[in-house]
Protein backbone atom coordinates (compact mmCIF):
# COMPACT_ATOMS: atom_id res chain seq x y z
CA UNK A 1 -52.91 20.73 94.20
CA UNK A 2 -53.67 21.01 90.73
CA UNK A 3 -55.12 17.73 88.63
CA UNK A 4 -53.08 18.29 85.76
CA UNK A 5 -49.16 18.97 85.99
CA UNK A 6 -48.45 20.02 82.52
CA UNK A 7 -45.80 19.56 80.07
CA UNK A 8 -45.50 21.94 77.02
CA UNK A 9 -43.82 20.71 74.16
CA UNK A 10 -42.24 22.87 71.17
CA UNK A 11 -40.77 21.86 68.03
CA UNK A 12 -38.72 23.66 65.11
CA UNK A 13 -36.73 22.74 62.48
CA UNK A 14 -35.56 23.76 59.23
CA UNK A 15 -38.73 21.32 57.85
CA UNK A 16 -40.72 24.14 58.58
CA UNK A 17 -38.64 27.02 56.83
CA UNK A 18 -41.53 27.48 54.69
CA UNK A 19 -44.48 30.72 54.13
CA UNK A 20 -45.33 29.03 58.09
CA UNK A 21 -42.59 29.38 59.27
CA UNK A 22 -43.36 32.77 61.60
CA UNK A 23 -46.48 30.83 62.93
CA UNK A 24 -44.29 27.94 63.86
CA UNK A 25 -41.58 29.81 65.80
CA UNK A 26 -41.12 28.91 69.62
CA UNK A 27 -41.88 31.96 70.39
CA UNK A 28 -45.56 31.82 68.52
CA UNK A 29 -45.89 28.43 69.53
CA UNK A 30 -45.23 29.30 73.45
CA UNK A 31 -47.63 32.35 73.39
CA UNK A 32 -50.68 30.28 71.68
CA UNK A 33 -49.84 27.64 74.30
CA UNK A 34 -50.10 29.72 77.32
CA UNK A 35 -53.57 31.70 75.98
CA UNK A 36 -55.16 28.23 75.43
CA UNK A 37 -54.11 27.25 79.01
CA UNK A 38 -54.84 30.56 80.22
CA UNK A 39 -58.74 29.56 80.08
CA UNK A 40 -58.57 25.74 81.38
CA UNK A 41 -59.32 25.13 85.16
CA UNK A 42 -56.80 23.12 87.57
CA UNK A 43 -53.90 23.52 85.13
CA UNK A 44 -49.95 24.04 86.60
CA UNK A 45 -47.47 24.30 84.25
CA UNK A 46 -44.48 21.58 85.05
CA UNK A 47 -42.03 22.11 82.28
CA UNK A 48 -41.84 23.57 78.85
CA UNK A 49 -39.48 21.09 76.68
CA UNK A 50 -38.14 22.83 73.60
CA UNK A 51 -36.47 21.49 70.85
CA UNK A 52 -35.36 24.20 68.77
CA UNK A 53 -33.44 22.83 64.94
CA UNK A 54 -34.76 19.35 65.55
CA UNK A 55 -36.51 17.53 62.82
CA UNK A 56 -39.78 16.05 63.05
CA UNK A 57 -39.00 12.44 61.37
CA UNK A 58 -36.67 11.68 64.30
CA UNK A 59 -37.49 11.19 67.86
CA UNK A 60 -34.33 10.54 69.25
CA UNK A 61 -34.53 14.49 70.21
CA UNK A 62 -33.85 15.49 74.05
CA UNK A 63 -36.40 17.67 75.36
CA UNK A 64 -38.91 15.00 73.75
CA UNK A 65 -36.92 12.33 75.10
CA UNK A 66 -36.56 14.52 78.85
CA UNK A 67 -40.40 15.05 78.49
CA UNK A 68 -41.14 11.11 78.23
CA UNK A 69 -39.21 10.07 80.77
CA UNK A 70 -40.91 13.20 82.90
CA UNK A 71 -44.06 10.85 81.80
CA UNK A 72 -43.01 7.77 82.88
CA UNK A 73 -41.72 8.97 86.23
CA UNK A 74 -45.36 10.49 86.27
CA UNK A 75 -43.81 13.85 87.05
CA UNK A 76 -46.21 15.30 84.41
CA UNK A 77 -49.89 13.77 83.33
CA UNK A 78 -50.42 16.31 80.94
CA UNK A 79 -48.90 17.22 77.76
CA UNK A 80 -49.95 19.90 75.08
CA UNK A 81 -48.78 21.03 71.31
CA UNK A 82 -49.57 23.43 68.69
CA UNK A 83 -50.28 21.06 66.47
CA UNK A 84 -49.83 17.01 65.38
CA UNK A 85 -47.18 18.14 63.55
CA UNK A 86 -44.81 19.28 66.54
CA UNK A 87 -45.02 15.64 68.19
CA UNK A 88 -43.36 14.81 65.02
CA UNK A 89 -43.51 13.88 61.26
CA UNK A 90 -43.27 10.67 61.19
CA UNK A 91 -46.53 8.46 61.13
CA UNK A 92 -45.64 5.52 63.02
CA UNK A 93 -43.95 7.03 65.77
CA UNK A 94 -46.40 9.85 66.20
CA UNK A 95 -49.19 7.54 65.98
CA UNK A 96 -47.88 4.88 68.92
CA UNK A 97 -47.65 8.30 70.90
CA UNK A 98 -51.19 8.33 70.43
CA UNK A 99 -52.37 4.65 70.36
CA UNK A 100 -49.77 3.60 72.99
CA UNK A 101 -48.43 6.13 75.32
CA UNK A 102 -51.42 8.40 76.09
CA UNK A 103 -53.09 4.92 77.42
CA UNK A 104 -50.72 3.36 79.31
CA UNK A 105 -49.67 6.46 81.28
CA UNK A 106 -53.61 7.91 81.18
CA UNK A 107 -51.98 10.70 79.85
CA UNK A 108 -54.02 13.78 79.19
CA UNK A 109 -53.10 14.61 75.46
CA UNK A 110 -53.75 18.37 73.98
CA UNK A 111 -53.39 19.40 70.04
CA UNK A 112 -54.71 23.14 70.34
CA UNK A 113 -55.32 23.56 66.47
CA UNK A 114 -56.39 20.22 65.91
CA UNK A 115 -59.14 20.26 68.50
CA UNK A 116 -57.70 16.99 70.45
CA UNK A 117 -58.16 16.88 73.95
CA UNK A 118 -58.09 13.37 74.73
CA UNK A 119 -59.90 14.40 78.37
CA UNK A 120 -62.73 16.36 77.65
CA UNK A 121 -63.16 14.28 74.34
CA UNK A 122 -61.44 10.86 74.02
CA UNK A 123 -62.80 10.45 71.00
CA UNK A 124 -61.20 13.32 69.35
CA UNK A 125 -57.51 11.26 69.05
CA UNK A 126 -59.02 8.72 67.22
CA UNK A 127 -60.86 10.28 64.77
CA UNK A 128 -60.13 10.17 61.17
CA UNK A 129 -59.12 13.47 60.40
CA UNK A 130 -56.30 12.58 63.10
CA UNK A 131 -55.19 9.67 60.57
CA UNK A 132 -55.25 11.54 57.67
CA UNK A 133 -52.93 14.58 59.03
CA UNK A 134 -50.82 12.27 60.68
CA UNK A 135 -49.84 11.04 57.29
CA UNK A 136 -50.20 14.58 55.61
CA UNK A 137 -47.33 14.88 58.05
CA UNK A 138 -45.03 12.58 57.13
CA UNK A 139 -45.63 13.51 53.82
CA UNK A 140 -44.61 16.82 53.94
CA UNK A 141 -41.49 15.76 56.38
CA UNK A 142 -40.34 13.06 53.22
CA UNK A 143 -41.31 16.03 50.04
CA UNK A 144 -39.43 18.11 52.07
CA UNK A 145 -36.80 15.89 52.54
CA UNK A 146 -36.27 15.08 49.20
CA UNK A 147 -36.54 18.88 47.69
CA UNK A 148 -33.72 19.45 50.33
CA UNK A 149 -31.65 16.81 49.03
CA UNK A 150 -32.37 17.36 45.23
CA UNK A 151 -31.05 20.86 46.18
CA UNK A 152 -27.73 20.01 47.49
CA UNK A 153 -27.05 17.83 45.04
CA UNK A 154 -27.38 20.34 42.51
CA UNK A 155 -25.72 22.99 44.06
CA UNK A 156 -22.75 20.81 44.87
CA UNK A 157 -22.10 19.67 41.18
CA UNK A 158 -22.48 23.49 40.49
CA UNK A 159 -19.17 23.13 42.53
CA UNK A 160 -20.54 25.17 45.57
CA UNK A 161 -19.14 23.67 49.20
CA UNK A 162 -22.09 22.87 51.12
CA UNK A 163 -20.78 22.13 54.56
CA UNK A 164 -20.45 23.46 58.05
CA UNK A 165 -16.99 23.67 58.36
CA UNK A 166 -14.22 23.90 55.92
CA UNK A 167 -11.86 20.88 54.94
CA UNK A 168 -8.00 21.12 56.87
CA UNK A 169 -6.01 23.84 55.41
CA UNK A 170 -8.87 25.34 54.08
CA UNK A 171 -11.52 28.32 54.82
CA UNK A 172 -14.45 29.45 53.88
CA UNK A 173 -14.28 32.42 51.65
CA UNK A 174 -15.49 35.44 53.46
CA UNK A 175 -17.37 36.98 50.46
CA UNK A 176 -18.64 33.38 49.00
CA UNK A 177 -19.68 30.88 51.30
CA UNK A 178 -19.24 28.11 48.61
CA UNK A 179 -15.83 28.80 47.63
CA UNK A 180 -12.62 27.59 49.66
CA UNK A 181 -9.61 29.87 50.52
CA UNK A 182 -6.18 28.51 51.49
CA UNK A 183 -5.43 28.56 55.14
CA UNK A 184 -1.79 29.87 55.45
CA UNK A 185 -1.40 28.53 58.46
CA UNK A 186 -2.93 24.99 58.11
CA UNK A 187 -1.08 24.92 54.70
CA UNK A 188 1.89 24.63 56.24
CA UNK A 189 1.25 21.54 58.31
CA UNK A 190 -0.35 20.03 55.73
CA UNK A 191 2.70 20.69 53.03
CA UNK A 192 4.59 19.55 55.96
CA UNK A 193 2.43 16.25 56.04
CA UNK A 194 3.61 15.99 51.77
CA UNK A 195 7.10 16.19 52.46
CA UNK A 196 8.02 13.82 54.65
CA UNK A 197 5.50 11.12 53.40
CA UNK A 198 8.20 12.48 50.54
CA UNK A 199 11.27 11.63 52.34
CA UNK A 200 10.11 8.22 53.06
CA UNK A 201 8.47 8.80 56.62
CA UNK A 202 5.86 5.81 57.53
CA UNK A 203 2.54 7.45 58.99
CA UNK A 204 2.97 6.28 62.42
CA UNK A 205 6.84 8.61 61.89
CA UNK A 206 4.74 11.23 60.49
CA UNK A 207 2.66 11.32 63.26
CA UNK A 208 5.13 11.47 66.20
CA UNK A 209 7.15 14.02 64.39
CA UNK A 210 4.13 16.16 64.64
CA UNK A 211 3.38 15.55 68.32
CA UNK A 212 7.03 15.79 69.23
CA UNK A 213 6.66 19.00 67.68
CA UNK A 214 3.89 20.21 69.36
CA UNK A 215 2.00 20.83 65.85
CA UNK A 216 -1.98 20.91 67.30
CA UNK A 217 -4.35 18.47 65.26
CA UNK A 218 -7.06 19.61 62.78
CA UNK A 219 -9.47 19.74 65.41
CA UNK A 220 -7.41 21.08 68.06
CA UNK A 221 -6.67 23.71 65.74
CA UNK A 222 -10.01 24.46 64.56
CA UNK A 223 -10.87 25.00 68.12
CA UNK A 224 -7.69 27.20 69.16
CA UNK A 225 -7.77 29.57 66.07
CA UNK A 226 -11.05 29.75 65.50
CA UNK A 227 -13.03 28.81 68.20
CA UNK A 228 -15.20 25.78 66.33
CA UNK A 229 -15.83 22.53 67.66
CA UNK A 230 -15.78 19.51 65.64
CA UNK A 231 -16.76 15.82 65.95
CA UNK A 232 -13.87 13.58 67.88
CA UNK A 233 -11.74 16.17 69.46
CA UNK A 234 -8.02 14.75 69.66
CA UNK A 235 -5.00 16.75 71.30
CA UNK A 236 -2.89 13.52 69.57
CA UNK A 237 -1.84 12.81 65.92
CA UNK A 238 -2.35 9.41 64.85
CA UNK A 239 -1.26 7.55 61.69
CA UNK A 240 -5.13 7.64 61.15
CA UNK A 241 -5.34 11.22 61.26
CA UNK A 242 -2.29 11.67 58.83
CA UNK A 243 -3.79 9.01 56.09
CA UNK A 244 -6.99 10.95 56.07
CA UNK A 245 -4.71 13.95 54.77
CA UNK A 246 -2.69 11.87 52.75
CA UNK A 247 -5.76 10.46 50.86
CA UNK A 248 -7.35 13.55 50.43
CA UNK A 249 -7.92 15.14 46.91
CA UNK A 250 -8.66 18.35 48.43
CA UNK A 251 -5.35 19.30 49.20
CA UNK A 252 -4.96 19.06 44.66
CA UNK A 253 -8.01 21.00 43.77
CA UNK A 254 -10.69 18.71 44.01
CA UNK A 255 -14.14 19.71 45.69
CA UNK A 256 -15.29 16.04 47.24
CA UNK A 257 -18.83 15.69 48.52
CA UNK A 258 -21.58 13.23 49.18
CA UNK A 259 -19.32 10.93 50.58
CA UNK A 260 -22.12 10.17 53.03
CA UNK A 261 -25.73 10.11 53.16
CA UNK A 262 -28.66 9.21 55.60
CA UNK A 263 -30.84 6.07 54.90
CA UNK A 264 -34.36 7.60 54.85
CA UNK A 265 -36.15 11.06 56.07
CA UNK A 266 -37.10 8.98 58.54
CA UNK A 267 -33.87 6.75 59.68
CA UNK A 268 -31.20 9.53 60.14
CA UNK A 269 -28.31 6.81 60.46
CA UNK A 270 -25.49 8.10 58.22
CA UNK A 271 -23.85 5.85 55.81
CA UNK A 272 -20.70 5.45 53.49
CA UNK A 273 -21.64 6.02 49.83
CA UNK A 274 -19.61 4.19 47.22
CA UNK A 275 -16.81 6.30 45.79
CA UNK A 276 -18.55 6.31 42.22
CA UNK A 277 -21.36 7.92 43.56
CA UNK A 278 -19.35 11.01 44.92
CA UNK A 279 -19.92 14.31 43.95
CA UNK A 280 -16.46 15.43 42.45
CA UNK A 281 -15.30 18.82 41.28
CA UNK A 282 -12.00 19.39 39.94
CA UNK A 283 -10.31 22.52 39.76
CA UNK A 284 -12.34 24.07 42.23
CA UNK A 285 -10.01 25.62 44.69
CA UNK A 286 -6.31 26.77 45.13
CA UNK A 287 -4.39 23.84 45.34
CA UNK A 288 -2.12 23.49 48.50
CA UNK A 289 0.22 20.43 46.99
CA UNK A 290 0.79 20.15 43.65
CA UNK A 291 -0.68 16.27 41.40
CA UNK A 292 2.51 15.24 40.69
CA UNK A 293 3.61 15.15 44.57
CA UNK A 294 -0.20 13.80 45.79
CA UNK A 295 0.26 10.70 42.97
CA UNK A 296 3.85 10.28 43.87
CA UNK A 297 2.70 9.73 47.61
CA UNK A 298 0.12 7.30 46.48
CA UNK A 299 2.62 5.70 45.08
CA UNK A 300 5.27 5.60 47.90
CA UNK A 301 2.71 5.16 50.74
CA UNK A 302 -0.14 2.97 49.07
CA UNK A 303 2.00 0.79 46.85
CA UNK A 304 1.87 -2.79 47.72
CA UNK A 305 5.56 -3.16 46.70
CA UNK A 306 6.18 0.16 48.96
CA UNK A 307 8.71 -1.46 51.94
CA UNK A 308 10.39 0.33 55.02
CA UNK A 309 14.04 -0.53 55.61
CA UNK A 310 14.67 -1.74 59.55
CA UNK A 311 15.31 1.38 60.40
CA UNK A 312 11.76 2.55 59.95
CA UNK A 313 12.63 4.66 56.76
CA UNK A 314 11.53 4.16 53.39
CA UNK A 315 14.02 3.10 50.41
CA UNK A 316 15.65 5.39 48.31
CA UNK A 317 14.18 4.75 44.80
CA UNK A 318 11.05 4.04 46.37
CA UNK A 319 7.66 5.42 44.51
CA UNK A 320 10.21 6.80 41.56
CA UNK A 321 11.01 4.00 39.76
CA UNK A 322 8.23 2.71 36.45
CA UNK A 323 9.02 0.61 33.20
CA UNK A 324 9.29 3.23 30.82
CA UNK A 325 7.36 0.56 28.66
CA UNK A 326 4.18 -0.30 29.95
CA UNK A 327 4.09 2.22 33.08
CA UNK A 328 4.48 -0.36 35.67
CA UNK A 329 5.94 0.04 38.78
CA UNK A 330 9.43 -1.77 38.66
CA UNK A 331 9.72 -4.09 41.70
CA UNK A 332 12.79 -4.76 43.77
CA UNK A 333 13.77 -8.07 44.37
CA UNK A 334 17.66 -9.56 45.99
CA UNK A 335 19.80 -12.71 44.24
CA UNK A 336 19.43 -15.52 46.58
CA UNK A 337 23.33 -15.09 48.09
CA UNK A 338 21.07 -11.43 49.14
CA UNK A 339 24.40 -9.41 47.85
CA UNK A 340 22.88 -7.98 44.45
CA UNK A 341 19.95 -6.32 44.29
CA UNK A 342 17.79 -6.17 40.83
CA UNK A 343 14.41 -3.76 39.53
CA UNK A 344 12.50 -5.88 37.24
CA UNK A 345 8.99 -4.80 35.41
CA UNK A 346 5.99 -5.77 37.67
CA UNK A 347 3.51 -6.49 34.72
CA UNK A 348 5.44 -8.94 32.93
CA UNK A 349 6.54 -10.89 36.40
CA UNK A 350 2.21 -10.93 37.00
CA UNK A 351 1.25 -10.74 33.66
CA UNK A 352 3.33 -11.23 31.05
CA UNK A 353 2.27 -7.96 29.32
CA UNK A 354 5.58 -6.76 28.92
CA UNK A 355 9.02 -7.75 27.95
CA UNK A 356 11.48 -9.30 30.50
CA UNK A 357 13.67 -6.68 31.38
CA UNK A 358 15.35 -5.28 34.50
CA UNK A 359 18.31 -3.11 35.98
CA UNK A 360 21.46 -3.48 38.52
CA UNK A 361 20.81 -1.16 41.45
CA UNK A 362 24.23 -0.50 41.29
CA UNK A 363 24.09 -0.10 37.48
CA UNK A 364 20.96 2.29 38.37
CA UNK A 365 22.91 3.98 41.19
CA UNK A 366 26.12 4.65 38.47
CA UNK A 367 22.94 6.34 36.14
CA UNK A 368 21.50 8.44 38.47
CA UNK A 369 24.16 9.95 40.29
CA UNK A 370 26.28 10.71 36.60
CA UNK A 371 22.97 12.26 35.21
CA UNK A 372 22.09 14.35 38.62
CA UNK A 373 25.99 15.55 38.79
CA UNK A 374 25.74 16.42 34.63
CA UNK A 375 22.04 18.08 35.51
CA UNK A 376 23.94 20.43 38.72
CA UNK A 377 26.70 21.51 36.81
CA UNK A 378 24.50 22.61 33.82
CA UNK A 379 22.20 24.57 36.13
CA UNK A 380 25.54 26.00 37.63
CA UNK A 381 26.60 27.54 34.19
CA UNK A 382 23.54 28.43 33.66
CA UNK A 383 23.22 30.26 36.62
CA UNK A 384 27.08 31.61 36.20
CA UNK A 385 25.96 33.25 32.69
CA UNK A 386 22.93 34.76 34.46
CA UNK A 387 25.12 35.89 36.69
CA UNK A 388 28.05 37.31 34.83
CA UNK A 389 25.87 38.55 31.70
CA UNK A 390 23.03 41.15 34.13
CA UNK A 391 23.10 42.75 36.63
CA UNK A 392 18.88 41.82 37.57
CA UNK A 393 17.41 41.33 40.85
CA UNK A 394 15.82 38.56 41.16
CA UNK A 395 12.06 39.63 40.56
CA UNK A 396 13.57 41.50 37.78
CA UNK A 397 14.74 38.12 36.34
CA UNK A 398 11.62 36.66 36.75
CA UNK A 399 9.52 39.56 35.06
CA UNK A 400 11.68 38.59 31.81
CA UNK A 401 11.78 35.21 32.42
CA UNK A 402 7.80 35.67 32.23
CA UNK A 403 7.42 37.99 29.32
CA UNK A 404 9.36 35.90 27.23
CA UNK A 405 7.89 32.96 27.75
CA UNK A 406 4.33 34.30 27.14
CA UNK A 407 5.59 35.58 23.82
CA UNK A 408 6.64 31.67 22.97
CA UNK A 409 3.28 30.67 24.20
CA UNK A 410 1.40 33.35 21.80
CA UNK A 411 3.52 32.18 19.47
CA UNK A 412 2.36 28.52 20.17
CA UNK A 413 -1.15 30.01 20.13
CA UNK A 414 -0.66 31.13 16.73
CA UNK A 415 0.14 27.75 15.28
CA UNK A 416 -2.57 25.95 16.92
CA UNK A 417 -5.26 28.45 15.95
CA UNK A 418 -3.96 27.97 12.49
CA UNK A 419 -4.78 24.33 12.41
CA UNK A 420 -7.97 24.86 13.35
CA UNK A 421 -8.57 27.19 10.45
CA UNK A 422 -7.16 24.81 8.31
CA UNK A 423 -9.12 22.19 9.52
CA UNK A 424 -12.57 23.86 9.46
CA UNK A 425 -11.32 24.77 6.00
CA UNK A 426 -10.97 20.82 4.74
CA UNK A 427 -13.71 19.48 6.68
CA UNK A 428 -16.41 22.84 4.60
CA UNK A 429 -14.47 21.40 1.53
CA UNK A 430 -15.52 17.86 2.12
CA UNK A 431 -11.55 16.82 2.06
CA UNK A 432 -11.82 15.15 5.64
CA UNK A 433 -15.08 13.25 7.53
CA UNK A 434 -16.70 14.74 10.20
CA UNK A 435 -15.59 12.19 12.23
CA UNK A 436 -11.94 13.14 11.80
CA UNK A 437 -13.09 17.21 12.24
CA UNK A 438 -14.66 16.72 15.49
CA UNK A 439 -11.31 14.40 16.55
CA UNK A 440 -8.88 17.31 15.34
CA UNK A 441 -10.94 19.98 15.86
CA UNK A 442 -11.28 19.07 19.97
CA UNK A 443 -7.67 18.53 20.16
CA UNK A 444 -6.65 21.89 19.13
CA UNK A 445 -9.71 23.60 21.15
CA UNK A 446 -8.01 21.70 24.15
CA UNK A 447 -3.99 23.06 23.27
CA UNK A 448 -5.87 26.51 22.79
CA UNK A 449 -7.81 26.86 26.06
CA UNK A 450 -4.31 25.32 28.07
CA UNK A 451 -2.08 27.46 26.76
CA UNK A 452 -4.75 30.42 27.20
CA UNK A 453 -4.87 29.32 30.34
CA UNK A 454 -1.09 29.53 31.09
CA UNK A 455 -0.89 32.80 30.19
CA UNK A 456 -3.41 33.48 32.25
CA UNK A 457 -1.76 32.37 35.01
CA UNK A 458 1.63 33.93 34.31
CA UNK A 459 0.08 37.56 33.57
CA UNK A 460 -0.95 37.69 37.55
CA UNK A 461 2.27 38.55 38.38
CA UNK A 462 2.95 36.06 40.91
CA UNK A 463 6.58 35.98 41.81
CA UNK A 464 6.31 33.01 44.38
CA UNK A 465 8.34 30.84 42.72
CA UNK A 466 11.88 32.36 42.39
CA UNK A 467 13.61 30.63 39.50
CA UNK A 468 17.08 32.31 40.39
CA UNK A 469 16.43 31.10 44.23
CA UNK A 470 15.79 27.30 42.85
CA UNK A 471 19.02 27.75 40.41
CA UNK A 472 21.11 28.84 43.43
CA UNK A 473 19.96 26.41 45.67
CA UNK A 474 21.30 23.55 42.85
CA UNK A 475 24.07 25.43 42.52
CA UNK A 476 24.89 24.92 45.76
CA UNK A 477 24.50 21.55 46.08
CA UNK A 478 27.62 20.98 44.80
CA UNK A 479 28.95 17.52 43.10
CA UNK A 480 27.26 14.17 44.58
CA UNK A 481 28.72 11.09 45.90
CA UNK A 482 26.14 8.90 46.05
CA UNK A 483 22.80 8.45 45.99
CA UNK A 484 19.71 8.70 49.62
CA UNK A 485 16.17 9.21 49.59
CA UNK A 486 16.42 12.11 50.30
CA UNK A 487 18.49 13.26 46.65
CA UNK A 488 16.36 11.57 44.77
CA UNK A 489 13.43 13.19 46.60
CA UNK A 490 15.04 16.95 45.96
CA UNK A 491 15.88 16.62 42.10
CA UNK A 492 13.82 13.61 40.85
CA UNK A 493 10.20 13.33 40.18
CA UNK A 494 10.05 10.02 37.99
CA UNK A 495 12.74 7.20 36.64
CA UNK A 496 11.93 5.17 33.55
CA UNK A 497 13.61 2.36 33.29
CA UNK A 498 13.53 0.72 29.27
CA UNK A 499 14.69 -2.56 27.61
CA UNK A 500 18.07 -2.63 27.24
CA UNK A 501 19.04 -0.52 30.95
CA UNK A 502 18.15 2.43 29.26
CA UNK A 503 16.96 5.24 31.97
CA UNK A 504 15.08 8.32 31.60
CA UNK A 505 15.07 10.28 34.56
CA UNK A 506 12.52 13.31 34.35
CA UNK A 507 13.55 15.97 36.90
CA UNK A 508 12.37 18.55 39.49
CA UNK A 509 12.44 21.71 38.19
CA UNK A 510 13.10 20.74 34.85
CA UNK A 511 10.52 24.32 34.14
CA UNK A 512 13.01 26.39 36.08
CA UNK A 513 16.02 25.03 34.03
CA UNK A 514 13.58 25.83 30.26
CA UNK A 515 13.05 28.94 31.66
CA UNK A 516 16.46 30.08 32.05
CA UNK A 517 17.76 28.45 28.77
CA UNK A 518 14.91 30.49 27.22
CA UNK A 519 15.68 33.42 28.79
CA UNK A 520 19.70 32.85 27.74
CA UNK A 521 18.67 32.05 23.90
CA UNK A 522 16.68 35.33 23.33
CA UNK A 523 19.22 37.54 25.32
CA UNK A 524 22.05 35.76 22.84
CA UNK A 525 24.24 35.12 25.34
């Protein structure tokens, strides 16, 4: 039987993606191995451990962690290495391998290109030199580290992704890595997700609709479609699962990253970083649901006046209703006989910043449902001139509806460019401070570049949103009776309510309705 049963260790990570990187290879590492043992007497290989994409600074990796327990089970009595380096990069640990383990086990310890060969020269491990590379080591393993961070850092507030796998909804874009591309399919689940946190649905509602609708998770998904594996695979969808969507500014544009870090090169335990500290990029991708919807589910879901009726589902005005004062949300609150029911301002009940004012909900109710019945029968004429007036198909309608509106916007574009020139003109002629340039100069810069911007955006001849469709489908609503969550959800994005009960409801779709008024006005109808 041999004296030495042998266990060959090999270690590479991206640490070493560097001009050694060739030399360090498993591959080179095996074959210098095997030609060093190739002229050693008594020698029988046990095991080669590899651990291939493992870093140096932690030791927590399984072949190492197979190979010591191989040690301690005194399977092998022999261990050899490349180099210091492929133990590990971290000084402590690497040097209690030395100063601890190859004693206690009388462990026979070989570093080829370090000359170490704790048998045929004990004194070799404890030399100096040893010291000094051991902590050449971990130096390199923490530069390293920290040119590696510095790098993604920078690249992510250059707004590239830097991640393994996409967010929900999302992809990778084939021909940029960085970039994000809708998901059609995931964007329907998730616009799903939108709309009935919308319609008043509580998370744990949200959830089981999505189960009892056999709708696979995000990791379920991932796995199914596209054959990736991700952390916590769930077949279930929990209220958990649909808050992390609800939360998430993704789904509006925003590119979110660094939301976790590790403590040290050397402790790879991940952490939560403060939400300050985030790396935030808006307007990076395609958005999947529009602001106005995300804040208006903040508002309905995360609100601490946000209440469920006993039947599970969420109250009508709920999320909808601010002081058109101050911008509070109003706050619902019963007489004590609990047969009238009141909306007062939040701010002045808390903090007396605001007047004390507040509304009926059956005065509100009256308001609402007159204004929405007024708003359906004004889309309906619209929509009957439309009709009556030309003969257009719909995309036809919408190509005019477009032009003209871009011609209003050059128009505005005009006016604003104007100002500038005006402005430049009193500022050179020392009529107005420079303090009062820079103030009007970046407002108009900032109505420039927007409405540059929406013409932008309505040249690509994107006929997605159907303005006749949306008319129609008002249209056909017909007169109301009264008002449910899920009317007010349809037409109404936001109720004001002033001194005085006077209400301001701003609607849905009040872009499709300018549209079509515009389009009426220039064809003089």
């Amino acid at each position: 039987m041999s004296k030495w049963q042998v266990g060959i260790y090999l270690r590479l990570s991206s640490d070493d993606d560097d001009d050694k990187a060739e030399s360090n290879s498993i591959t080179n590492q095996r074959n210098l191995i095997n030609y060093y043992l190739s002229n050693l007497k008594d020698i029988n290989v046990y095991k080669c451990y590899s651990d291939d994409g493992y870093t140096g600074t932690d030791f927590n990796r399984p072949a190492f962690q197979e190979m010591m327990e191989n040690i301690r089970e005194k399977r092998i009595n022999c261990v050899i290495v490349k180099d210091l380096s492929r133990v590990g990069r971290n000084y402590i640990n690497v040097g209690y391998f030395i100063d601890d383990t190859i004693p206690r086990y009388n462990l026979r310890f070989i570093s080829v290109n370090d000359n170490i060969d704790s048998y045929l020269n004990p004194e070799s491990k404890d030399s100096l030199d040893v010291l000094f590379k051991n902590l050449m080591n971990e130096s390199f393993a923490k530069d390293i580290s920290k040119k590696i961070r510095t790098s993604f850092a920078i690249s992510k507030r250059n707004g590239n992704f830097i991640g393994a796998i996409a967010p929900y909804g999302y992809l990778k874009d084939s021909d940029d890595y960085h970039k994000l591309v809708i998901d059609k399919e995931a964007e329907k689940t998730v616009k799903k997700i939108f709309n009935l946190a919308l319609c008043g649905k509580s998370r744990r509602q949200i959830a089981d609709d999505l189960n009892n609708n056999h709708i696979l998770t995000p990791s379920n998904y991932m796995k199914t479609f596209y054959n990736i594996k991700t952390p916590g695979l769930s077949s279930k969808w929990t209220p958990y699962m649909v808050d992390a969507i609800l939360k998430n500014k993704t789904y509006i544009g925003y590119l979110i990253q660094g939301k976790v870090t590790k403590v040290s090169h050397k402790n790879h335990k991940v952490i939560t970083v403060p939400e300050n500290d985030w790396i935030v990029v808006p307007n990076h991708h395609e958005p999947i649901i529009t602001e106005d919807i995300f804040n208006q589910v903040q508002n309905i879901l995360y609100n601490r006046n946000s209440r469920v009726n006993n039947d599970g589902n969420m109250y009508k005005y709920t999320g909808y209703l601010k002081c058109g004062d101050c911008g509070s949300t109003l706050h619902k609150q019963h007489r004590p006989n609990g047969d009238i029911t009141f909306f007062y301002c939040g701010a002045y009940r808390k903090k007396k910043i605001c007047t004390k004012h507040y509304i009926l909900e059956s005065e509100l109710d009256s308001i609402v449902l007159d204004t929405l019945n007024k708003y359906i029968d004004i889309i309906s004429n619209i929509e009957d001139k439309i009709e009556k007036n030309f003969s257009v198909s719909y995309v036809e309608y919408e190509k005019e509806s477009k032009k003209i509106k871009v011609l209003e916007l050059k128009k505005e574009l005009e006016k604003y460019k104007k100002l500038l020139n005006c402005v430049k003109s009193d500022y050179e002629e020392d009529n107005i401070s420079k303090n009062n340039f820079e103030r009007f100069k970046e407002k108009y810069m900032y109505k420039i570049n927007d409405i540059r911007l929406t013409i932008e955006d309505l040249s690509k001849n994107n006929y997605r949103d159907d303005n006749i469709k949306i008319i129609n489908k008002i249209k056909s609503t017909g007169q109301l009776e009264k008002i449910t969550r899920n009317i007010v959800n349809e037409f109404i994005e936001r109720i004001n309510v002033y001194e005085e009960k006077k209400v301001e409801i701003v609607f849905k779709y009040r872009n499709v309705y300018e549209d079509a008024l515009l389009y009426l006005k220039t064809k003089e109808i």
